[in-house]
C-alpha atoms as a PDB file:
ATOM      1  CA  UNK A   1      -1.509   0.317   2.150  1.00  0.00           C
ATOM      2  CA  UNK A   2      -1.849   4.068   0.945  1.00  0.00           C
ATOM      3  CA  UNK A   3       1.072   6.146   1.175  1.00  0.00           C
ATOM      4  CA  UNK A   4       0.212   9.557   2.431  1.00  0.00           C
ATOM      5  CA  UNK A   5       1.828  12.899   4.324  1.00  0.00           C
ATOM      6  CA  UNK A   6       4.378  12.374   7.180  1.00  0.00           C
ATOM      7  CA  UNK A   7       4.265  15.934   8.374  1.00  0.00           C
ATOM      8  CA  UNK A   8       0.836  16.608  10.144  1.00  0.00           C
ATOM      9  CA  UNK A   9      -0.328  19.500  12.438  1.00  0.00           C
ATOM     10  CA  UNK A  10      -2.650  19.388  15.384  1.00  0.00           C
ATOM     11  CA  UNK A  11      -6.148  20.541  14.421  1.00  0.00           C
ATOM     12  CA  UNK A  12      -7.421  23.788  15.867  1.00  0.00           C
ATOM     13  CA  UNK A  13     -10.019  24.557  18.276  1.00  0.00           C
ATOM     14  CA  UNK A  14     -13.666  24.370  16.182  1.00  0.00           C
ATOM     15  CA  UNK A  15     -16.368  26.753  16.843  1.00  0.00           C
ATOM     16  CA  UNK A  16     -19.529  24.433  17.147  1.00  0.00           C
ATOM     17  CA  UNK A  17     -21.402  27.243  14.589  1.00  0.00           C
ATOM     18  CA  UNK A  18     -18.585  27.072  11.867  1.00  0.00           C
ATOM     19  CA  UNK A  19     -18.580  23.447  12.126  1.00  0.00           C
ATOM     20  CA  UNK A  20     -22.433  22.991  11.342  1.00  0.00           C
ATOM     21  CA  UNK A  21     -22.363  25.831   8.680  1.00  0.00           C
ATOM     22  CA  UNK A  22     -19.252  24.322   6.935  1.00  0.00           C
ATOM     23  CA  UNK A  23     -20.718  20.813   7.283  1.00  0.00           C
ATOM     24  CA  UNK A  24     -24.076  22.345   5.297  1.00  0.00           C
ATOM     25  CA  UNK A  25     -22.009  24.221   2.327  1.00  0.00           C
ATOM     26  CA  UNK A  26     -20.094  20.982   1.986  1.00  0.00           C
ATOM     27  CA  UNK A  27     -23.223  18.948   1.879  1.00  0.00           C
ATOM     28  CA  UNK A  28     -24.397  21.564  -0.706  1.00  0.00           C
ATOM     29  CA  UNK A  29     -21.251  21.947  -2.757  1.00  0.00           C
ATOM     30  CA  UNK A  30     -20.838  17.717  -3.400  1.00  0.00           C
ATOM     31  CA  UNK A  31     -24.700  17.935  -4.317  1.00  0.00           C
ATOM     32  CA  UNK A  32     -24.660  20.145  -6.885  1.00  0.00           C
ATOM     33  CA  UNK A  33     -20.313  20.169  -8.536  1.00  0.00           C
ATOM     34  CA  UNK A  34     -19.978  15.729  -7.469  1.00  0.00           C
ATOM     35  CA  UNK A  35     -22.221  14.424 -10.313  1.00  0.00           C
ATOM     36  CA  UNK A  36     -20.189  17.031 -12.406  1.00  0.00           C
ATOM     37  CA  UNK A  37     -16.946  16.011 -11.075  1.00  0.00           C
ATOM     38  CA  UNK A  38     -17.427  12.265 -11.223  1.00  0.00           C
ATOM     39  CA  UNK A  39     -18.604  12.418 -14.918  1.00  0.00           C
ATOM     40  CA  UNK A  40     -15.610  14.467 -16.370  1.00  0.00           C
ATOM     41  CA  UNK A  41     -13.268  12.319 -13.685  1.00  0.00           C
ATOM     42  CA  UNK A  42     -14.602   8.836 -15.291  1.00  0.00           C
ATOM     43  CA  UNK A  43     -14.144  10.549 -19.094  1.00  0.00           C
ATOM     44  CA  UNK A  44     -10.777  12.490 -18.009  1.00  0.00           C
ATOM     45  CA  UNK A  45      -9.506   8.986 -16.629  1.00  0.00           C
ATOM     46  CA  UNK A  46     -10.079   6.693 -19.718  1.00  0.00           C
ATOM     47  CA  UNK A  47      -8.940   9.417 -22.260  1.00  0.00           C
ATOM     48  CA  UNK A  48      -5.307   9.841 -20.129  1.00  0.00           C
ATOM     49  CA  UNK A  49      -4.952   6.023 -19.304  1.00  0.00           C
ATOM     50  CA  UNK A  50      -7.734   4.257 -20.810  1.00  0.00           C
ATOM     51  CA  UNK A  51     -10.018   1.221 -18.404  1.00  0.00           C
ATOM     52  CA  UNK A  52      -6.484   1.693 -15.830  1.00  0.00           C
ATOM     53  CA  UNK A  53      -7.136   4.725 -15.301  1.00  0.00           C
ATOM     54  CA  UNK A  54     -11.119   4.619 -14.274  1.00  0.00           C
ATOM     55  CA  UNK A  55      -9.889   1.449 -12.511  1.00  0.00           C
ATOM     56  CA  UNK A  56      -7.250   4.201 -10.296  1.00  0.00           C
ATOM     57  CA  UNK A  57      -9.893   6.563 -10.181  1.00  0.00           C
ATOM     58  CA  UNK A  58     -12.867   4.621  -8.197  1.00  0.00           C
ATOM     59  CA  UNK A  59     -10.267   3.394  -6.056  1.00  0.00           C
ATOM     60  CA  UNK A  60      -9.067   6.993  -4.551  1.00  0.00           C
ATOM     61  CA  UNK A  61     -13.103   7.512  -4.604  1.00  0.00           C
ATOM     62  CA  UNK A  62     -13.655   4.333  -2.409  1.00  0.00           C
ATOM     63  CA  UNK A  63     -10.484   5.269  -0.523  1.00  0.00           C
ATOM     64  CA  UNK A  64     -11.986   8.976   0.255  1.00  0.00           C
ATOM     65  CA  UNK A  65     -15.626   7.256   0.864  1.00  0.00           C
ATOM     66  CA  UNK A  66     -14.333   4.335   3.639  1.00  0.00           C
ATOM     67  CA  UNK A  67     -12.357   7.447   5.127  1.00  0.00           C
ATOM     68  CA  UNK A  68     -15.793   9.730   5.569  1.00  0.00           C
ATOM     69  CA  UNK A  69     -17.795   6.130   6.778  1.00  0.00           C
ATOM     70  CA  UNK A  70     -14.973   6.062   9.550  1.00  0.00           C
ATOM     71  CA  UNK A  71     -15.658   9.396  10.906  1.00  0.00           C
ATOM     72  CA  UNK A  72     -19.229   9.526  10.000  1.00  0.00           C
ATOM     73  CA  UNK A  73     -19.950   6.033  11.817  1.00  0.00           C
ATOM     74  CA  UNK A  74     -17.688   6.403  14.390  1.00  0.00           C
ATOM     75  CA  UNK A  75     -19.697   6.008  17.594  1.00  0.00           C
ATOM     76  CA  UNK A  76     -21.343   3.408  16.444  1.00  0.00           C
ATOM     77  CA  UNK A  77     -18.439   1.208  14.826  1.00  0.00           C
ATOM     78  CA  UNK A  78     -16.807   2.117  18.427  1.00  0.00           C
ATOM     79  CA  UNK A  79     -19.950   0.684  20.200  1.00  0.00           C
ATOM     80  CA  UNK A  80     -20.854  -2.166  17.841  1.00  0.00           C
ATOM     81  CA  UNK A  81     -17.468  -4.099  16.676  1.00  0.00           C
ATOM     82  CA  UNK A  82     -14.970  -2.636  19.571  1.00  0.00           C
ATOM     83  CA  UNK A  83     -14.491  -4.084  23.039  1.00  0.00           C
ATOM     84  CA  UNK A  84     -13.843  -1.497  25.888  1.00  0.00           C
ATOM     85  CA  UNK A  85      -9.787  -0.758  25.629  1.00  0.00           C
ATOM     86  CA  UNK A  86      -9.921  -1.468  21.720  1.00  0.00           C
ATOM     87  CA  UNK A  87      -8.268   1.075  18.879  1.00  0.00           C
ATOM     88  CA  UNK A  88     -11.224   3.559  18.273  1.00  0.00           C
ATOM     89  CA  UNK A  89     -12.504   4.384  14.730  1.00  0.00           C
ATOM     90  CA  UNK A  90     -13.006   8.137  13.952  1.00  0.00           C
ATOM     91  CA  UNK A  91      -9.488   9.197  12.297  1.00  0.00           C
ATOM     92  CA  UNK A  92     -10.401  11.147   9.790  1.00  0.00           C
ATOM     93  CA  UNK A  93      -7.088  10.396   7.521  1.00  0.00           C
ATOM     94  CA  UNK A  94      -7.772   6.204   7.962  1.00  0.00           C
ATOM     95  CA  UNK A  95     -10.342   3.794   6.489  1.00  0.00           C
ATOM     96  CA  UNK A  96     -12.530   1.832   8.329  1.00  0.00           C
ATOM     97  CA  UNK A  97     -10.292  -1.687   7.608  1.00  0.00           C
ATOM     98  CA  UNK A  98      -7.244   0.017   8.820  1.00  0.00           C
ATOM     99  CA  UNK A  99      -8.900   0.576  11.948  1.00  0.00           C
ATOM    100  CA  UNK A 100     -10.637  -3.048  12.140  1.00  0.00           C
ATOM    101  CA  UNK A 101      -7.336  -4.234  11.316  1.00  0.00           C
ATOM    102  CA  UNK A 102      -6.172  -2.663  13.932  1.00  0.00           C
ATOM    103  CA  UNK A 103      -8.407  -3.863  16.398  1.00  0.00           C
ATOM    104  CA  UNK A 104      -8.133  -7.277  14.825  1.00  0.00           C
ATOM    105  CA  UNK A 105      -4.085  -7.474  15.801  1.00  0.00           C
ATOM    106  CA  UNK A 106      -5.256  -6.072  19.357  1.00  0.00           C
ATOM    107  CA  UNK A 107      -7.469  -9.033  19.609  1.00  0.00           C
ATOM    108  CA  UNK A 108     -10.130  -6.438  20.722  1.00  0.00           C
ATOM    109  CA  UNK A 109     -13.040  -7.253  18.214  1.00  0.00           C
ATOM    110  CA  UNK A 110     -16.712  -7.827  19.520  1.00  0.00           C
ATOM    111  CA  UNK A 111     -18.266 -10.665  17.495  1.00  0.00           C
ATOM    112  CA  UNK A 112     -20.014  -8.153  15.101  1.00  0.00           C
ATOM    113  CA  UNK A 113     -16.905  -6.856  14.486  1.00  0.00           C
ATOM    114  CA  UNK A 114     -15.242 -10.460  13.790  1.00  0.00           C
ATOM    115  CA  UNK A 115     -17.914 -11.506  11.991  1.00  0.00           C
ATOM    116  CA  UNK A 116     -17.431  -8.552   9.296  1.00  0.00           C
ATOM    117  CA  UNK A 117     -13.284  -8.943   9.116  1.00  0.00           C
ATOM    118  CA  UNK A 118     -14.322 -12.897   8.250  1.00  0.00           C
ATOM    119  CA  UNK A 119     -16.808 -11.669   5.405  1.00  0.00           C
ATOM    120  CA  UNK A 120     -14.033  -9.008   4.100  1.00  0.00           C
ATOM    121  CA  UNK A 121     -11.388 -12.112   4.365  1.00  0.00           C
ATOM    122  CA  UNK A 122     -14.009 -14.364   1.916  1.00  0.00           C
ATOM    123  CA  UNK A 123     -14.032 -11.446  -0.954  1.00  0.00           C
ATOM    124  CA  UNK A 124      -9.967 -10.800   0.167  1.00  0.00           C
ATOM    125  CA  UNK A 125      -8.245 -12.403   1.904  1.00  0.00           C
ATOM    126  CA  UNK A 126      -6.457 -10.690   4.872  1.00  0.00           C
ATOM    127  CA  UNK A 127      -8.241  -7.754   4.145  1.00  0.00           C
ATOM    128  CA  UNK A 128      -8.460  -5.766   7.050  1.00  0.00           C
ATOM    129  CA  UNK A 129      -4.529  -6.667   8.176  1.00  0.00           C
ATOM    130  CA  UNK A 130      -3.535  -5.823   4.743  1.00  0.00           C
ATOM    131  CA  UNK A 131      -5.155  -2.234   5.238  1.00  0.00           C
ATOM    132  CA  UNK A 132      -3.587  -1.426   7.825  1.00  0.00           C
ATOM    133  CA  UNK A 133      -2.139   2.570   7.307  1.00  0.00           C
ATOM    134  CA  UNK A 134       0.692   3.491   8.636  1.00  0.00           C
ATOM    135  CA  UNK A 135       1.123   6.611   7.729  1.00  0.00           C
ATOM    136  CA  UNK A 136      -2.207   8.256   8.874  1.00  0.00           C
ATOM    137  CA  UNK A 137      -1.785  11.366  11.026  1.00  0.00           C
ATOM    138  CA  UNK A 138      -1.134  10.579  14.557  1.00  0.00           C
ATOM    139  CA  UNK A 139      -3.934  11.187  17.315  1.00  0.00           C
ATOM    140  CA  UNK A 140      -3.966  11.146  21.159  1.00  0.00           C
ATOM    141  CA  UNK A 141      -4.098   7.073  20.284  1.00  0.00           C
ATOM    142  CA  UNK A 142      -0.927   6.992  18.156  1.00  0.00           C
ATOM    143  CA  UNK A 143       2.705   8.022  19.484  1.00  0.00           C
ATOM    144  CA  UNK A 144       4.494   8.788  16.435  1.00  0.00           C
ATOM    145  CA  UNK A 145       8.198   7.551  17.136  1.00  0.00           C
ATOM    146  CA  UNK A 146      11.485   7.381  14.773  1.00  0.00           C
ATOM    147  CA  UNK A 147      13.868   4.974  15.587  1.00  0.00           C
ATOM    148  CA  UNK A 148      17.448   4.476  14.647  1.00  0.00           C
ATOM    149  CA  UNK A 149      18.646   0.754  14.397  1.00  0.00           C
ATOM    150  CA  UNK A 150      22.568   0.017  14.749  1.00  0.00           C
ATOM    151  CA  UNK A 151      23.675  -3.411  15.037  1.00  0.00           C
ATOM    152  CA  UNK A 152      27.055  -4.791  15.270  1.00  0.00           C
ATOM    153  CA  UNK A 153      28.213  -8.122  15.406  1.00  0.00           C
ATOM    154  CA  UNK A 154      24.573  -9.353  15.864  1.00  0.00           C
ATOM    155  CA  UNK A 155      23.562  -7.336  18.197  1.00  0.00           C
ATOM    156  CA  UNK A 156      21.861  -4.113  18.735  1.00  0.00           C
ATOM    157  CA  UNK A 157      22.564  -0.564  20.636  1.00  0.00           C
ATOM    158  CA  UNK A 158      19.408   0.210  22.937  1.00  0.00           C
ATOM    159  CA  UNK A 159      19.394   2.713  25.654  1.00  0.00           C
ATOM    160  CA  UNK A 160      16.924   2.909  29.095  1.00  0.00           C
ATOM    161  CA  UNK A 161      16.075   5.800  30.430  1.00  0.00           C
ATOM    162  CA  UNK A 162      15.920   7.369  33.839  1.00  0.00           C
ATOM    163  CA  UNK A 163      12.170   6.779  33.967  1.00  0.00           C
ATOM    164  CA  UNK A 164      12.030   3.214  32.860  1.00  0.00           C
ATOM    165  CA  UNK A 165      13.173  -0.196  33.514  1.00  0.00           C
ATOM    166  CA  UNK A 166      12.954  -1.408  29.785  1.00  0.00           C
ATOM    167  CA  UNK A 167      15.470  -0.920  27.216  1.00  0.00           C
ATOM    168  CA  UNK A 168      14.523   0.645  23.997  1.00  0.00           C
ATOM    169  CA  UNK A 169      15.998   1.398  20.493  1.00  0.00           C
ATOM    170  CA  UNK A 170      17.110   4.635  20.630  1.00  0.00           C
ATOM    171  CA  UNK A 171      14.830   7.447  19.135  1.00  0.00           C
ATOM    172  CA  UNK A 172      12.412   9.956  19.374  1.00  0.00           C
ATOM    173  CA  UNK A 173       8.929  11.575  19.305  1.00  0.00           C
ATOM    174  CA  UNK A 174       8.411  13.840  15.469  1.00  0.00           C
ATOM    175  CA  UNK A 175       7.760  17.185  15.981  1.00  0.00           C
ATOM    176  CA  UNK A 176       5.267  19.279  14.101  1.00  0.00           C
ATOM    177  CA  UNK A 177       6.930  19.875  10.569  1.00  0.00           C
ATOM    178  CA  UNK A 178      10.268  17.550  10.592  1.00  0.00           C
ATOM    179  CA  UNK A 179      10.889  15.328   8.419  1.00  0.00           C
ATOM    180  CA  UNK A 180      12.039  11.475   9.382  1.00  0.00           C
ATOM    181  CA  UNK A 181      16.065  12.670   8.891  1.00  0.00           C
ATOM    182  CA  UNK A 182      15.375  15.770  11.092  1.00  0.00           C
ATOM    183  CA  UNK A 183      14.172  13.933  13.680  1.00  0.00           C
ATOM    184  CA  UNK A 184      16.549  11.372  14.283  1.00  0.00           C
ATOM    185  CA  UNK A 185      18.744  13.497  13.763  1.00  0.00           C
ATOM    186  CA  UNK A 186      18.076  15.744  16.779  1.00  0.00           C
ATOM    187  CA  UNK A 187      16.734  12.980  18.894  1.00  0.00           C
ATOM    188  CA  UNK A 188      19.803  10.675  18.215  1.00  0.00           C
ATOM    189  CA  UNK A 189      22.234  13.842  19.108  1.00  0.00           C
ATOM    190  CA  UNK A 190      20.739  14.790  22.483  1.00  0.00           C
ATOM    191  CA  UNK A 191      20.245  10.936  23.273  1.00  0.00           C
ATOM    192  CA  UNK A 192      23.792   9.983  22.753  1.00  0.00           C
ATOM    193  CA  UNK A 193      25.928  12.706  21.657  1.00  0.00           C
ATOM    194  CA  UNK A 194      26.856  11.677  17.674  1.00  0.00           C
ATOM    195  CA  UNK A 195      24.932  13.548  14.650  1.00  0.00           C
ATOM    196  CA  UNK A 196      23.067  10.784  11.940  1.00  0.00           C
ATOM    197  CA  UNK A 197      24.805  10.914   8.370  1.00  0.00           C
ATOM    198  CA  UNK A 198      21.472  11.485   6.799  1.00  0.00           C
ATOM    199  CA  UNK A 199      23.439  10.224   3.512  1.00  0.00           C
ATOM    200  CA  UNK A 200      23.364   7.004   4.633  1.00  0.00           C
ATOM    201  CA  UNK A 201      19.566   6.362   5.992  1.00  0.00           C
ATOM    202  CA  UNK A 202      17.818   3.529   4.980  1.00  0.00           C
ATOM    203  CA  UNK A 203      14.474   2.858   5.605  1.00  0.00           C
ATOM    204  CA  UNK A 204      13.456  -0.722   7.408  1.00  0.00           C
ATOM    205  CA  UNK A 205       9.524  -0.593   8.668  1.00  0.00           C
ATOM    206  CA  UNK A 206       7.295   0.828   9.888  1.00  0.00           C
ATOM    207  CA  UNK A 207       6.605  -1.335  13.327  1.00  0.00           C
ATOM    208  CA  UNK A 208       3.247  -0.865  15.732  1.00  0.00           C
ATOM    209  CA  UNK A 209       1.868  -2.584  18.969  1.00  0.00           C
ATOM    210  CA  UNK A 210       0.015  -1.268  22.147  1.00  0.00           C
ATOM    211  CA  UNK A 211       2.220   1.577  23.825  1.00  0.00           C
ATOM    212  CA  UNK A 212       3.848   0.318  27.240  1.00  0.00           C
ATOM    213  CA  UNK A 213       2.544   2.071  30.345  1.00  0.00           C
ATOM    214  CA  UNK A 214      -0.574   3.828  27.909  1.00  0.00           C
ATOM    215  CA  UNK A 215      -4.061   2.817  28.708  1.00  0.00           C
ATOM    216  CA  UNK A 216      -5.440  -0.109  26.128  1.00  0.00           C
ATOM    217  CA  UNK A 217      -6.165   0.678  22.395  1.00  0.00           C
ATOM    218  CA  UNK A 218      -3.211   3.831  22.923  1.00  0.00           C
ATOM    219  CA  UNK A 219      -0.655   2.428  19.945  1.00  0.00           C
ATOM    220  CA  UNK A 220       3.174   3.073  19.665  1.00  0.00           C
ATOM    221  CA  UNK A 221       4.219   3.016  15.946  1.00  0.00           C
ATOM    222  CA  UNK A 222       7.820   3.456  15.094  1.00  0.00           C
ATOM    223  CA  UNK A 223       8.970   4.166  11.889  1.00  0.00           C
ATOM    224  CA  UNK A 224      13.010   2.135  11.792  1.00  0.00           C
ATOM    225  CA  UNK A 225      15.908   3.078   9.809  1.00  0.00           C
ATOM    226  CA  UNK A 226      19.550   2.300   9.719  1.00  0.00           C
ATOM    227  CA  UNK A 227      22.414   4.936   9.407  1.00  0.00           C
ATOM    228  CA  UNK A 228      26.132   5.192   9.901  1.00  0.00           C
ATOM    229  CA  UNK A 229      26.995   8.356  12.580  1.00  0.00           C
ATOM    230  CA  UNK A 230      29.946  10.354  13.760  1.00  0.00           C
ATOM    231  CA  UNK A 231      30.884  11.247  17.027  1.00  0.00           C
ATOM    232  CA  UNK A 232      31.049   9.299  19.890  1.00  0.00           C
ATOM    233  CA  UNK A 233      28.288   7.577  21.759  1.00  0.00           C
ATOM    234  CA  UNK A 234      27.859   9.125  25.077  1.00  0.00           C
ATOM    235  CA  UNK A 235      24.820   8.992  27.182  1.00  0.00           C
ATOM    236  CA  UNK A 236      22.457  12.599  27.217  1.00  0.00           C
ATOM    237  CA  UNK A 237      20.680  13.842  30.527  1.00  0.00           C
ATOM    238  CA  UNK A 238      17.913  11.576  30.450  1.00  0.00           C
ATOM    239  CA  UNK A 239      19.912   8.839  29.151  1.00  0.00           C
ATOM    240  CA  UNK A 240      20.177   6.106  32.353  1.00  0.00           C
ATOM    241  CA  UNK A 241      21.912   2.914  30.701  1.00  0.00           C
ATOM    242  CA  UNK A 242      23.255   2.112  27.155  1.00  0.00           C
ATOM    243  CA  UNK A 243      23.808  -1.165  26.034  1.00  0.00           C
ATOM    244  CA  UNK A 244      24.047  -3.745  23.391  1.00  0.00           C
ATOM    245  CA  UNK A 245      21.366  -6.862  23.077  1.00  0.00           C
ATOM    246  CA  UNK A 246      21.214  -9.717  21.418  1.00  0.00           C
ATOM    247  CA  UNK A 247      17.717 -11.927  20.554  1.00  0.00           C
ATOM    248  CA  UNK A 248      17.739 -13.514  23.649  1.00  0.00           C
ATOM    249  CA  UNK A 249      17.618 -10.095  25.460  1.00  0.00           C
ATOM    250  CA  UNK A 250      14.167  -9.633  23.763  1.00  0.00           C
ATOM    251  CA  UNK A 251      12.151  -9.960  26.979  1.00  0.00           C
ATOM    252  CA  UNK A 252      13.966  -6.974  28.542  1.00  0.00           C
ATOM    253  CA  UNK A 253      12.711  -3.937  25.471  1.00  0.00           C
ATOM    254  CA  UNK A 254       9.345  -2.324  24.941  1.00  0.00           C
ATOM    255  CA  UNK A 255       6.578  -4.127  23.431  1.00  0.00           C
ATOM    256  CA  UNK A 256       6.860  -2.727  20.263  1.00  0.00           C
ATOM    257  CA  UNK A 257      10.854  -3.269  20.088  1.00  0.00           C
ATOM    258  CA  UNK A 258      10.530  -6.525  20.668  1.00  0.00           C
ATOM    259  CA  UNK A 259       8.160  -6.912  17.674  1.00  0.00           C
ATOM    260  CA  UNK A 260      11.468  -5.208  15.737  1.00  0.00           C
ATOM    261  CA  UNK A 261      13.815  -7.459  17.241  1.00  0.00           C
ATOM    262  CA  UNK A 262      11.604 -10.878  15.799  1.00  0.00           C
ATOM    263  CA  UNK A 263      11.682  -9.422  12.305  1.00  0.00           C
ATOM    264  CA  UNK A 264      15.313  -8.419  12.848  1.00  0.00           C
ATOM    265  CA  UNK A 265      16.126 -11.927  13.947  1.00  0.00           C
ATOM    266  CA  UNK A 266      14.227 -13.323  11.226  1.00  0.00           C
ATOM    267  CA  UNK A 267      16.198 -11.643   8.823  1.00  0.00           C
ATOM    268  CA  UNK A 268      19.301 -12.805  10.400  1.00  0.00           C
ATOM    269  CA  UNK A 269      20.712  -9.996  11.726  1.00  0.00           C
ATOM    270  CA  UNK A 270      19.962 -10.792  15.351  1.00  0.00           C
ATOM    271  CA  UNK A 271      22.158 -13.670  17.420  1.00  0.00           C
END
């Protein structure tokens, strides 16, 4: 998996004339400065970290290439190896395996699209799963949730709110520009009334399934953490029900939290 930015911002309105002129001075510039580039890069490489360091090198450049094949062949990928509903290619920040992996865990694959995962499993195995990038910038197909996860005694504080009938662990949407702290640390505050020590946040997964209540191939991907908080818990305005739940409560929490609460309980901190 390749780490990358956790702060995005929503792209801007393109002018259809830009867009074709920029797309012909890129096409330009990478003709005439990439033969350049990748000579000195290959040279520049081996001098600072010898056969490593071309090895790190063709990588990012296979990294940046699968990224342009995923927007460039994104209509057809989306025809060819996706069933209607499926998680579409055509991120620009993800390569195509993350998205067949992707598709692969939704079980949405066309043959064509199974038969190239079970080629990329031969040369590596688990390929496309192990691909999988969670920290691409969201779309209108990813919501981009933080989640706070207290346990005590085995079991774990969830809240419902006033417009649904499943629990979930309590949380909240990032907003342009905040970092992971900043957001559950607002979220967590007008939730349930206590402010997140941010000294004491831990990081515990980053968790994804198909988003409850979304049309298919629209993914919920929460990234978990523990922390300690002051305050007292007390429930916000849109804030319904608080409660605690143990393993066997699974069947009542979102899809995706009741992905968390398997791993949870496979780690033994879930009764």
């Amino acid at each position: 998996m390749i780490l990358k930015k956790q702060t995005y911002s929503t792209d801007k309105k393109v002018n259809p004339f830009i867009g074709a002129l920029l797309f012909l001075i890129s096409i330009v510039l990478i003709a005439i400065t990439g033969p350049l580039g990748f000579i000195y890069g290959l040279f520049y490489s081996f001098a600072s970290r010898g056969i490593r360091g071309i090895g790190e090198f063709l990588l990012k450049i296979a990294i940046s290439v699968d990224q342009l094949g995923n927007v460039l062949m994104q209509h057809l990928l989306n025809t060819l190896w996706v069933k209607g509903g499926g998680y579409k290619f055509g991120n620009r920040d993800e390569t195509i395996s993350s998205a067949l992996g992707r598709n692969k865990k939704l079980g949405t694959l066309t043959w064509q699209g199974r038969t190239i995962d079970k080629i990329l499993d031969i040369i590596d195995p688990g390929h496309s799963l192990n691909s999988i990038d969670y920290y691409i910038e969201p779309t209108k197909n990813i919501i981009d949730n933080l989640a706070w996860i207290y346990i005590v005694e085995g079991k774990i504080l969830v809240v419902r709110t006033k417009d649904s009938n499943k629990f979930q662990i309590p949380g909240g949407r990032r907003k342009m520009g905040e970092s992971d702290a900043e957001t559950l640390m607002r979220s967590i505050n007008a939730g349930l009334g206590v402010e997140i020590a941010p000294s004491t946040l831990q990081f515990i997964g980053i968790f994804e399934t198909q988003a409850d209540g979304q049309k298919p191939g629209v993914l919920m991907r929460k990234t978990c953490y523990i922390a300690l908080y002051n305050g007292e818990l007390t429930l916000g305005q849109e804030i319904a029900e608080m409660a605690w739940l143990g393993y066997g409560d699974r069947e009542n929490v979102s899809e995706v939290d009741a992905l968390i609460f398997d791993v949870l309980q496979e780690n033994g901190e879930l009764i």
